[in-house]
PDB file of N, CA and C in Angstrom:
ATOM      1  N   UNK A   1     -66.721 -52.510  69.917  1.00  0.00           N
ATOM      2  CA  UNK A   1     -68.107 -52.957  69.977  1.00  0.00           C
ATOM      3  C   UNK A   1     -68.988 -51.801  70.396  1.00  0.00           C
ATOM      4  N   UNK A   2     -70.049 -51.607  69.756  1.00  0.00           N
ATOM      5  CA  UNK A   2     -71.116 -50.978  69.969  1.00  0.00           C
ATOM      6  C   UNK A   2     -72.055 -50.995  71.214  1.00  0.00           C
ATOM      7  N   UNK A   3     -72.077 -50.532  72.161  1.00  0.00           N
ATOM      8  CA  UNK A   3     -73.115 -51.061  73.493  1.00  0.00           C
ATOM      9  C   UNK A   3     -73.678 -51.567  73.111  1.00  0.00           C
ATOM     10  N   UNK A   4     -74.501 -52.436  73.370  1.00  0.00           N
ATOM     11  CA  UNK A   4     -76.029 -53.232  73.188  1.00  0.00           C
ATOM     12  C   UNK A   4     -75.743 -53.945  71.950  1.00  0.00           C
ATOM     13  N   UNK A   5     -74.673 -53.930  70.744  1.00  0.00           N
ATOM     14  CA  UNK A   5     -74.820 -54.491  69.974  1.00  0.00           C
ATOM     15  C   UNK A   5     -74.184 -55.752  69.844  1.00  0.00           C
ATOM     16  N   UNK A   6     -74.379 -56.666  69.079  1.00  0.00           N
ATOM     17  CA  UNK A   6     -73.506 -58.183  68.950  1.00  0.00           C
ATOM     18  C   UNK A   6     -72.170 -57.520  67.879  1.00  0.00           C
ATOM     19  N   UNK A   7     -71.125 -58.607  67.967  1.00  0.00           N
ATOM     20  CA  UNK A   7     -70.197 -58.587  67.081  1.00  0.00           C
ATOM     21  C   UNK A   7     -70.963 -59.092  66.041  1.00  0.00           C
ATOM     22  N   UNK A   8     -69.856 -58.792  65.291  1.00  0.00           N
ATOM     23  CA  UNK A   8     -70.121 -59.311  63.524  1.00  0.00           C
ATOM     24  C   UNK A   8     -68.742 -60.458  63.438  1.00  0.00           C
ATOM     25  N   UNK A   9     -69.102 -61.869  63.209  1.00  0.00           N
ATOM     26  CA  UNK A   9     -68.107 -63.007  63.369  1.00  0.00           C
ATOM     27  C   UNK A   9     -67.453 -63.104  61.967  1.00  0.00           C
ATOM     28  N   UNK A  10     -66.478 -62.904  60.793  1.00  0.00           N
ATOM     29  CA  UNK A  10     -66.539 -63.012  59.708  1.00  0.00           C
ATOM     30  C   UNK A  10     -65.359 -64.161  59.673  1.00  0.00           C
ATOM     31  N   UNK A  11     -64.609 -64.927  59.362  1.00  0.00           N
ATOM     32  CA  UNK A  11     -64.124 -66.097  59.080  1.00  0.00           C
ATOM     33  C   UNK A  11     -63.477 -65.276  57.874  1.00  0.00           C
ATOM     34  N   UNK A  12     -61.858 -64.368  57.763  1.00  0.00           N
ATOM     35  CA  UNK A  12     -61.548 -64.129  56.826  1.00  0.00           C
ATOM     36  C   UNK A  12     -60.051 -64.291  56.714  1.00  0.00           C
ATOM     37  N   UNK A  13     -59.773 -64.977  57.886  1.00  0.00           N
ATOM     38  CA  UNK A  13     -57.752 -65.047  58.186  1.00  0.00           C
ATOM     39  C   UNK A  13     -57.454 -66.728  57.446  1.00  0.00           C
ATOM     40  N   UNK A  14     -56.430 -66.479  57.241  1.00  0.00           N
ATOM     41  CA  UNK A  14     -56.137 -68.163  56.363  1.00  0.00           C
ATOM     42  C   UNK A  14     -55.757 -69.012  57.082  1.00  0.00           C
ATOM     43  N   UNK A  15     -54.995 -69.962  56.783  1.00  0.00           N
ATOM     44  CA  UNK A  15     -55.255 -71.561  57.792  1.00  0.00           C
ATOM     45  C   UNK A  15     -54.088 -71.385  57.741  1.00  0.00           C
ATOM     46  N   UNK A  16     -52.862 -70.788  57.969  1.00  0.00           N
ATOM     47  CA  UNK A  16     -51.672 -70.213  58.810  1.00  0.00           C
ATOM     48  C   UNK A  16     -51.807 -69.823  60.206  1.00  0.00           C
ATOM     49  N   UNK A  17     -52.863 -69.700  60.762  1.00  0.00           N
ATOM     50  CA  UNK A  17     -52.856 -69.283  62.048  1.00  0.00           C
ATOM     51  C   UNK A  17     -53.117 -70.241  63.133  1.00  0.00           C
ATOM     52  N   UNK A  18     -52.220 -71.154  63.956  1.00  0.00           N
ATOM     53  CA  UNK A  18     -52.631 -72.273  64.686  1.00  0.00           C
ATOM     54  C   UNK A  18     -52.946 -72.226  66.011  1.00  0.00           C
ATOM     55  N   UNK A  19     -54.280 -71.378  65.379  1.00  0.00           N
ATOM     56  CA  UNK A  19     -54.968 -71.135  67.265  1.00  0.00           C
ATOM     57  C   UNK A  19     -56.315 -72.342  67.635  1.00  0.00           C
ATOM     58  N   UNK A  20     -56.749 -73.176  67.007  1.00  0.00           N
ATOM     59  CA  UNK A  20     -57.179 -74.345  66.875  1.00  0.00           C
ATOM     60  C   UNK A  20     -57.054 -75.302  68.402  1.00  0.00           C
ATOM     61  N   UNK A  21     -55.535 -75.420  67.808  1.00  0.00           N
ATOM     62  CA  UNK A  21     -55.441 -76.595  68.914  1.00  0.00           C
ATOM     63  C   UNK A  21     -55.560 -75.666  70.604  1.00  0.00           C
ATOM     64  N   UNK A  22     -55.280 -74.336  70.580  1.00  0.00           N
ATOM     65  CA  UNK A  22     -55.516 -73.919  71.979  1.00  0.00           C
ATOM     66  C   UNK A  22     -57.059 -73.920  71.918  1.00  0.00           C
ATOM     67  N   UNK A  23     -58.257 -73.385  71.117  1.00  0.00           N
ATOM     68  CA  UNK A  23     -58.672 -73.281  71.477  1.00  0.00           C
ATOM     69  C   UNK A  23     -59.742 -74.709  72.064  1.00  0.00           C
ATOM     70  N   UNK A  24     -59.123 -76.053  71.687  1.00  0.00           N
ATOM     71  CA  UNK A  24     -60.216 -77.322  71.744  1.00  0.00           C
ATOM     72  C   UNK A  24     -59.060 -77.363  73.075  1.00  0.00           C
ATOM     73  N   UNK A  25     -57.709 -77.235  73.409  1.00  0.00           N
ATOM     74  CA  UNK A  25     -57.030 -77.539  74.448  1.00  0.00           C
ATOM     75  C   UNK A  25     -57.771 -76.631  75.865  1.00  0.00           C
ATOM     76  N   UNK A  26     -57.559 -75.689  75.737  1.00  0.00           N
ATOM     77  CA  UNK A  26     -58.155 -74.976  76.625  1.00  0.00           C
ATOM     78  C   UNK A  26     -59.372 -74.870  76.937  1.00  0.00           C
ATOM     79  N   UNK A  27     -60.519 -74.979  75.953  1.00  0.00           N
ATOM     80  CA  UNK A  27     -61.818 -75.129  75.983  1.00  0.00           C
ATOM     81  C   UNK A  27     -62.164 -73.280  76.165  1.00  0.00           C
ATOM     82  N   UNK A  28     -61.489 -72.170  75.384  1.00  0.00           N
ATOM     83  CA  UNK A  28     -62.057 -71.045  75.636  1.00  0.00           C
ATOM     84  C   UNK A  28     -62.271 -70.676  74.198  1.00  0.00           C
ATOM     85  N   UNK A  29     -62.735 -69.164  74.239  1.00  0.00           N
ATOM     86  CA  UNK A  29     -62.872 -69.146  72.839  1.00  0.00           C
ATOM     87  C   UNK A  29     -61.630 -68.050  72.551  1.00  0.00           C
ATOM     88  N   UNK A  30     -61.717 -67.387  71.211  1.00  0.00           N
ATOM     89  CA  UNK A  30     -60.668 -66.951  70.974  1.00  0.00           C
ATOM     90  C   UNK A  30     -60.845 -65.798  70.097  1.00  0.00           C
ATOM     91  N   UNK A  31     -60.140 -64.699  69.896  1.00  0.00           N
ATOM     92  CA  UNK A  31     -60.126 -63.865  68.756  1.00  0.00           C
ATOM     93  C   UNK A  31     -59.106 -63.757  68.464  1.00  0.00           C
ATOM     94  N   UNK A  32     -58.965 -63.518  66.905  1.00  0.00           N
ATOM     95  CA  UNK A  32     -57.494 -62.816  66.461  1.00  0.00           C
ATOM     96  C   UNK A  32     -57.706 -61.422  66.064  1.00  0.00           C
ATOM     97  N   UNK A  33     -56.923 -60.544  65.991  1.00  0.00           N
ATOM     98  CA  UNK A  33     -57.070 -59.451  65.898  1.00  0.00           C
ATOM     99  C   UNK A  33     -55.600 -58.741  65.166  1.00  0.00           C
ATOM    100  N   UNK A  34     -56.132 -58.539  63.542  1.00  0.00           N
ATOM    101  CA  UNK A  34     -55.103 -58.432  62.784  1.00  0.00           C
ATOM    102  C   UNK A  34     -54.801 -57.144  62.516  1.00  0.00           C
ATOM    103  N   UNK A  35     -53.285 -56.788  62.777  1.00  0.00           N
ATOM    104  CA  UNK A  35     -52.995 -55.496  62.879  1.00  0.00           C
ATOM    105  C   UNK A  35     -52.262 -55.049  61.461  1.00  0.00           C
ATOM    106  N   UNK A  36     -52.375 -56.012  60.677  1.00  0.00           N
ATOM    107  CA  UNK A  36     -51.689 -55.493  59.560  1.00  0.00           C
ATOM    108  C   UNK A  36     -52.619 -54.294  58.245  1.00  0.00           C
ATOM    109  N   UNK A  37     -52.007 -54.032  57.154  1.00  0.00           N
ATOM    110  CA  UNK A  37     -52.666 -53.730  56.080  1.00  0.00           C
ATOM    111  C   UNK A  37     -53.730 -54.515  55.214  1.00  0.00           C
ATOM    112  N   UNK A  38     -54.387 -53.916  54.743  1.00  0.00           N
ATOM    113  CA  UNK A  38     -55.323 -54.889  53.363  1.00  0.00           C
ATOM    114  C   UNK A  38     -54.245 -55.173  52.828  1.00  0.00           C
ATOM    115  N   UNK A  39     -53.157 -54.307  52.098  1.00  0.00           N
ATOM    116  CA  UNK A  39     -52.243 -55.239  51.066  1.00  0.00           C
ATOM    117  C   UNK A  39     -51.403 -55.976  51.118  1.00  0.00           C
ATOM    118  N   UNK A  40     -51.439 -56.431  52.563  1.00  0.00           N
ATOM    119  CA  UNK A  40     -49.745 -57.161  52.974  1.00  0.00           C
ATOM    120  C   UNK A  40     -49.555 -57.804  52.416  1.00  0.00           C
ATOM    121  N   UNK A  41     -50.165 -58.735  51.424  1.00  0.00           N
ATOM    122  CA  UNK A  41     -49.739 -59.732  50.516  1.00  0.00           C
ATOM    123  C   UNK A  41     -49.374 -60.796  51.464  1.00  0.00           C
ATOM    124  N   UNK A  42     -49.828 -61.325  52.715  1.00  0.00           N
ATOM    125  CA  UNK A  42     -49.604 -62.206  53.588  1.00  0.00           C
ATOM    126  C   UNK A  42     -48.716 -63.651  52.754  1.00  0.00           C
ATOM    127  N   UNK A  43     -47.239 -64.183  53.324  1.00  0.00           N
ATOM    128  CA  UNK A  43     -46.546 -64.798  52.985  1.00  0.00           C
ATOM    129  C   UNK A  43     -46.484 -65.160  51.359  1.00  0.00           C
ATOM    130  N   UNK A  44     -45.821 -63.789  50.668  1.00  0.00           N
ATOM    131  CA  UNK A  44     -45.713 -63.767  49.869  1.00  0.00           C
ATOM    132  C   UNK A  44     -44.361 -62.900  50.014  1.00  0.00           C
ATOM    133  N   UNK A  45     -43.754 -62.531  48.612  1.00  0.00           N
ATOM    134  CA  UNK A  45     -42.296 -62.101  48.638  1.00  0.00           C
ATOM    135  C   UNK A  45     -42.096 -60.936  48.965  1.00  0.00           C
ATOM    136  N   UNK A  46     -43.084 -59.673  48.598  1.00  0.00           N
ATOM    137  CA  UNK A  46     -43.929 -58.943  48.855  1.00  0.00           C
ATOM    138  C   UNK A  46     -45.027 -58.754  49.797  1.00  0.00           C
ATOM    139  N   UNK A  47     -44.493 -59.600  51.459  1.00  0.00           N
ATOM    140  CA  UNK A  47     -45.410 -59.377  52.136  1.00  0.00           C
ATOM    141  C   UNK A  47     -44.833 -58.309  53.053  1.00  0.00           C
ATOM    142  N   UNK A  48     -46.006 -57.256  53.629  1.00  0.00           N
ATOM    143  CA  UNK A  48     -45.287 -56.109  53.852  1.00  0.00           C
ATOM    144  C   UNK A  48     -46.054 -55.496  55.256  1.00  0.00           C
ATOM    145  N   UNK A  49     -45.473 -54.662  56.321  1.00  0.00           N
ATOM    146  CA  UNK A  49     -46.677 -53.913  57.064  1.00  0.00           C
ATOM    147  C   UNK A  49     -46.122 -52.321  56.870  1.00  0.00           C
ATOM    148  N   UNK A  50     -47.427 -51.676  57.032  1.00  0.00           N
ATOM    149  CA  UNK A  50     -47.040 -50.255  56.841  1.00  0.00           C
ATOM    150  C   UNK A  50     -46.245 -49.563  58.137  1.00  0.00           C
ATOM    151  N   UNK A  51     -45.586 -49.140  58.599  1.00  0.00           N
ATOM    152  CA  UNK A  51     -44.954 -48.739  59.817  1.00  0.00           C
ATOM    153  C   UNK A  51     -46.075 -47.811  60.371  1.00  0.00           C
ATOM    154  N   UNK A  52     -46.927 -47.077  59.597  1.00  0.00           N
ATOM    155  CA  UNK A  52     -47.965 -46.571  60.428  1.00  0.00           C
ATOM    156  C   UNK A  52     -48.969 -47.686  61.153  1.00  0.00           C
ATOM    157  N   UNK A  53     -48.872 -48.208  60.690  1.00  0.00           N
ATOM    158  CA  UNK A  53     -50.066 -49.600  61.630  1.00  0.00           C
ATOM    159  C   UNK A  53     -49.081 -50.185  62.950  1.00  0.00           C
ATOM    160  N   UNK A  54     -48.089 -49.639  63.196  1.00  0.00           N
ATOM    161  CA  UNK A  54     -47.237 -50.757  64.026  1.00  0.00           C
ATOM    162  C   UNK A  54     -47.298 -49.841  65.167  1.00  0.00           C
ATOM    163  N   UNK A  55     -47.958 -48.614  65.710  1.00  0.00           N
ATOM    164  CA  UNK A  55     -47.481 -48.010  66.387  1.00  0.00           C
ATOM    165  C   UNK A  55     -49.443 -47.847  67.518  1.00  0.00           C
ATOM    166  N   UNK A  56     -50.292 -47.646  66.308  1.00  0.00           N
ATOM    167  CA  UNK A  56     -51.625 -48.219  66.797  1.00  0.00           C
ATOM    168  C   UNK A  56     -51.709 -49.865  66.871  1.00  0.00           C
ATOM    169  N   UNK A  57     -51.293 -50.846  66.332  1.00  0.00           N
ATOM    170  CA  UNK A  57     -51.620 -51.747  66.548  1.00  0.00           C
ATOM    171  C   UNK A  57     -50.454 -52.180  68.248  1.00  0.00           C
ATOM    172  N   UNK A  58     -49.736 -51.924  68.117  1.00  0.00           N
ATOM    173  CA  UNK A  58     -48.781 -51.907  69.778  1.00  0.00           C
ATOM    174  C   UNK A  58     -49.584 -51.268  70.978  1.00  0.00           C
ATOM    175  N   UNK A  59     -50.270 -50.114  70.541  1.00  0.00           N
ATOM    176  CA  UNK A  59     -51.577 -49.753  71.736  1.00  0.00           C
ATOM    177  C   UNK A  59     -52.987 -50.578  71.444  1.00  0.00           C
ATOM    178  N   UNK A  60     -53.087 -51.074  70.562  1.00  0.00           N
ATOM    179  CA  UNK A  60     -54.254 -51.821  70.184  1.00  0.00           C
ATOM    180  C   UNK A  60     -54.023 -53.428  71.387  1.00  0.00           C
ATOM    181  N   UNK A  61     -52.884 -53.562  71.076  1.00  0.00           N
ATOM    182  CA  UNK A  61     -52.377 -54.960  71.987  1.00  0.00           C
ATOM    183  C   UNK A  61     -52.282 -54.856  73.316  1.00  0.00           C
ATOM    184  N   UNK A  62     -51.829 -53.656  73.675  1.00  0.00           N
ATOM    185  CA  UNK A  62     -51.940 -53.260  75.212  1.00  0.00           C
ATOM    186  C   UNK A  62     -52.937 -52.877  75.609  1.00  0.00           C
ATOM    187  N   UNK A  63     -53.922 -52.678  75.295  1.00  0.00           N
ATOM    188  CA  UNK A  63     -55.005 -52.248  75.530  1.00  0.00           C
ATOM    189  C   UNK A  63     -56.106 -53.724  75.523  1.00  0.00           C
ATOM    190  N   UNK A  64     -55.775 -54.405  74.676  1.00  0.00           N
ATOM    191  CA  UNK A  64     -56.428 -55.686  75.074  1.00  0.00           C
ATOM    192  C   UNK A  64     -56.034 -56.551  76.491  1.00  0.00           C
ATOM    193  N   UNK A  65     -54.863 -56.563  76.429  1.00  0.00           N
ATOM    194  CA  UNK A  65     -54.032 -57.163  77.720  1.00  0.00           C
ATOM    195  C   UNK A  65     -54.415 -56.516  78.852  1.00  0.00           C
ATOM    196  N   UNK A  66     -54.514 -55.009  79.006  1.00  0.00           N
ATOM    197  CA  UNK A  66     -54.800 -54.690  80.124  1.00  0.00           C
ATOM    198  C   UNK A  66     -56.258 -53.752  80.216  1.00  0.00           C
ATOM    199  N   UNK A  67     -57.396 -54.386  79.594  1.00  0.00           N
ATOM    200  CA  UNK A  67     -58.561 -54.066  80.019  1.00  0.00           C
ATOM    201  C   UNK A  67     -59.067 -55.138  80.472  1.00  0.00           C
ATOM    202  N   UNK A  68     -59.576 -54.752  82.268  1.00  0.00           N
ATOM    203  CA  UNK A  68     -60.287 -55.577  82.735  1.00  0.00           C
ATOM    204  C   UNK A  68     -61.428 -56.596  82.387  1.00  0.00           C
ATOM    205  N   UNK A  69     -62.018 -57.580  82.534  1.00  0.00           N
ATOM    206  CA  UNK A  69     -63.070 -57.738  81.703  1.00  0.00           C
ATOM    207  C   UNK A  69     -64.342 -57.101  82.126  1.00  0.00           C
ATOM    208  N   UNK A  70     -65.546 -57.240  82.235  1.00  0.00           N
ATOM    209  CA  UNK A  70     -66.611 -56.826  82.660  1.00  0.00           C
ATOM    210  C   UNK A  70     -67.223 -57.795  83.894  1.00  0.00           C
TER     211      UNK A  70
END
C-alpha cells in the first residue's frame, strides 16, 4: 500500500476459496493474498506454480504474520 492511499478491492479469486463462513463467523474482514502465477491454470490438470514464486511468496507470508499492526 501506498501511504495515504486506499487499496484497490478487485473480486478476482473463484468460489473455491471458503473464507466466507470465517468471515460472517468471526465478524472480521479478510484478505487473500495469492502467491501463485497468472498461468496456474487453477484446478486444472495442468495446474502449476513456478518454484520461483514459492520462495517470495514464503517471505511474503511471514511477513504478514509477523508485522505488527498499526
Amino acid at each position: 500500500m501506498i501511504v495515504g492511499k486506499e487499496f484497490v478491492i478487485i473480486r478476482i479469486m473463484g468460489g473455491t476459496v471458503p473464507v466466507v463462513p470465517f468471515i460472517q463467523a468471526l465478524k472480521v474482514p479478510a484478505i487473500i493474498v495469492p502467491l501463485v502465477n497468472m498461468n496456474n491454470n487453477q484446478h486444472s490438470p495442468n495446474e502449476n506454480l513456478r518454484l520461483g514464486n514459492l520462495r517470495p511468496g514464503i517471505k511474503t507470508c511471514l511477513s504478514i504474520l509477523t508485522t505488527p499492526l498499526p
